[in-house]
Protein backbone atom coordinates (compact mmCIF):
# COMPACT_ATOMS: atom_id res chain seq x y z
CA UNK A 1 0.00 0.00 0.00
CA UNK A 2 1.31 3.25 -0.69
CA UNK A 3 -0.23 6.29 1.93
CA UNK A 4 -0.08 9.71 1.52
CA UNK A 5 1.52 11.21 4.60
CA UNK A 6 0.65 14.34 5.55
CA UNK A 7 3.03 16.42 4.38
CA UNK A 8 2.16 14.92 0.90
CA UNK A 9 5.33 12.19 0.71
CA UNK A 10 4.32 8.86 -0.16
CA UNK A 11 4.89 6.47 2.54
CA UNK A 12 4.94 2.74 1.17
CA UNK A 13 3.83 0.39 3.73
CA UNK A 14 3.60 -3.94 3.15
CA UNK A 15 1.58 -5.48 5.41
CA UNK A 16 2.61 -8.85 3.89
CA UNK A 17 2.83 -11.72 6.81
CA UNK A 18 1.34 -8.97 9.35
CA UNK A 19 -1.87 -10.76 11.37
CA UNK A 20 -4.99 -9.07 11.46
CA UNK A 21 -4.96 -7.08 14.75
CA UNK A 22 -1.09 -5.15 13.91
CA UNK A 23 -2.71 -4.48 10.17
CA UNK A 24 -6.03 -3.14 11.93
CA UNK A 25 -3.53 -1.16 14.04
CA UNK A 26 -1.28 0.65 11.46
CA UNK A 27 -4.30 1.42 9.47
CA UNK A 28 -6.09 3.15 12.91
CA UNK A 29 -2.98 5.21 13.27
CA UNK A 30 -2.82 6.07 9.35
CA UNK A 31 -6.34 6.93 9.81
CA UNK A 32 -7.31 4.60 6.71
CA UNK A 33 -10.43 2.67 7.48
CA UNK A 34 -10.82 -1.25 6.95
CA UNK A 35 -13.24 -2.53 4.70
CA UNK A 36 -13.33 -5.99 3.72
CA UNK A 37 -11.70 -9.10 5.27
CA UNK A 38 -10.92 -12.12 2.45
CA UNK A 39 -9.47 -15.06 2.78
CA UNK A 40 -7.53 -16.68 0.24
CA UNK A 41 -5.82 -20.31 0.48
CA UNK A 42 -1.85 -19.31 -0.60
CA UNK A 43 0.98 -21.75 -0.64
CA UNK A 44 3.55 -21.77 2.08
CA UNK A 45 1.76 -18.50 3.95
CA UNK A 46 0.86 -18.27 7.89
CA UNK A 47 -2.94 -19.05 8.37
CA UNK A 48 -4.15 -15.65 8.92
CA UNK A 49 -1.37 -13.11 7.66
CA UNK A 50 -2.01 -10.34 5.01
CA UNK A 51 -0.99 -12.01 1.82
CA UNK A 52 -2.45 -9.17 -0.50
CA UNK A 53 -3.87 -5.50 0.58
CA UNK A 54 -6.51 -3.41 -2.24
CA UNK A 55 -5.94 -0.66 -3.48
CA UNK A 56 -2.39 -1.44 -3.81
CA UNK A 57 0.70 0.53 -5.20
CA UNK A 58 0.99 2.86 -7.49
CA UNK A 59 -2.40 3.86 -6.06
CA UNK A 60 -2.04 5.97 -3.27
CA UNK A 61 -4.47 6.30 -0.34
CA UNK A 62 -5.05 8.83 1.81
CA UNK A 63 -6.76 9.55 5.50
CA UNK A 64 -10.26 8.44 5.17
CA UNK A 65 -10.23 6.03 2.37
CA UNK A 66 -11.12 2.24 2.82
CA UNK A 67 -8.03 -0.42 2.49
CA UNK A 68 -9.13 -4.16 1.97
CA UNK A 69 -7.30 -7.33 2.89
CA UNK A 70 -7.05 -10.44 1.83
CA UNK A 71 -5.90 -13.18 4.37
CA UNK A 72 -4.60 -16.29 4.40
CA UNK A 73 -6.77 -19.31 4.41
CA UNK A 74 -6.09 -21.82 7.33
């Protein structure tokens, strides 16, 4: 995912392998809001890590916009 801090810089930040409570956390402090949870069955991942977040790069979101993840299937 690629956020738009606030001084405009884009801040790239891959929640790949994170579980869902740190990725719920980062996106509370970047003040993005989660929308939907998917899971996804992905060789050789940890049963419930972020394997794949939407939008993704080069789209850049900003405070107030709505970040999807899929997760990995147990």
């Amino acid at each position: 995912m690629l956020y738009a801090a606030s001084d405009g810089r884009p801040l790239p930040i891959d929640f790949t392998g994170w579980d869902l409570q740190g990725a719920k956390a980062y996106l509370s402090k970047t003040r993005t809001k989660l929308g939907t949870v998917d899971k996804k069955a992905v060789k050789a991942c940890k049963p419930g890590s972020v394997v794949a977040v939407n939008p993704h790069t080069p789209k850049t979101v900003m405070a107030g916009d709505t970040v999807d993840l899929t997760l990995c299937a147990d």
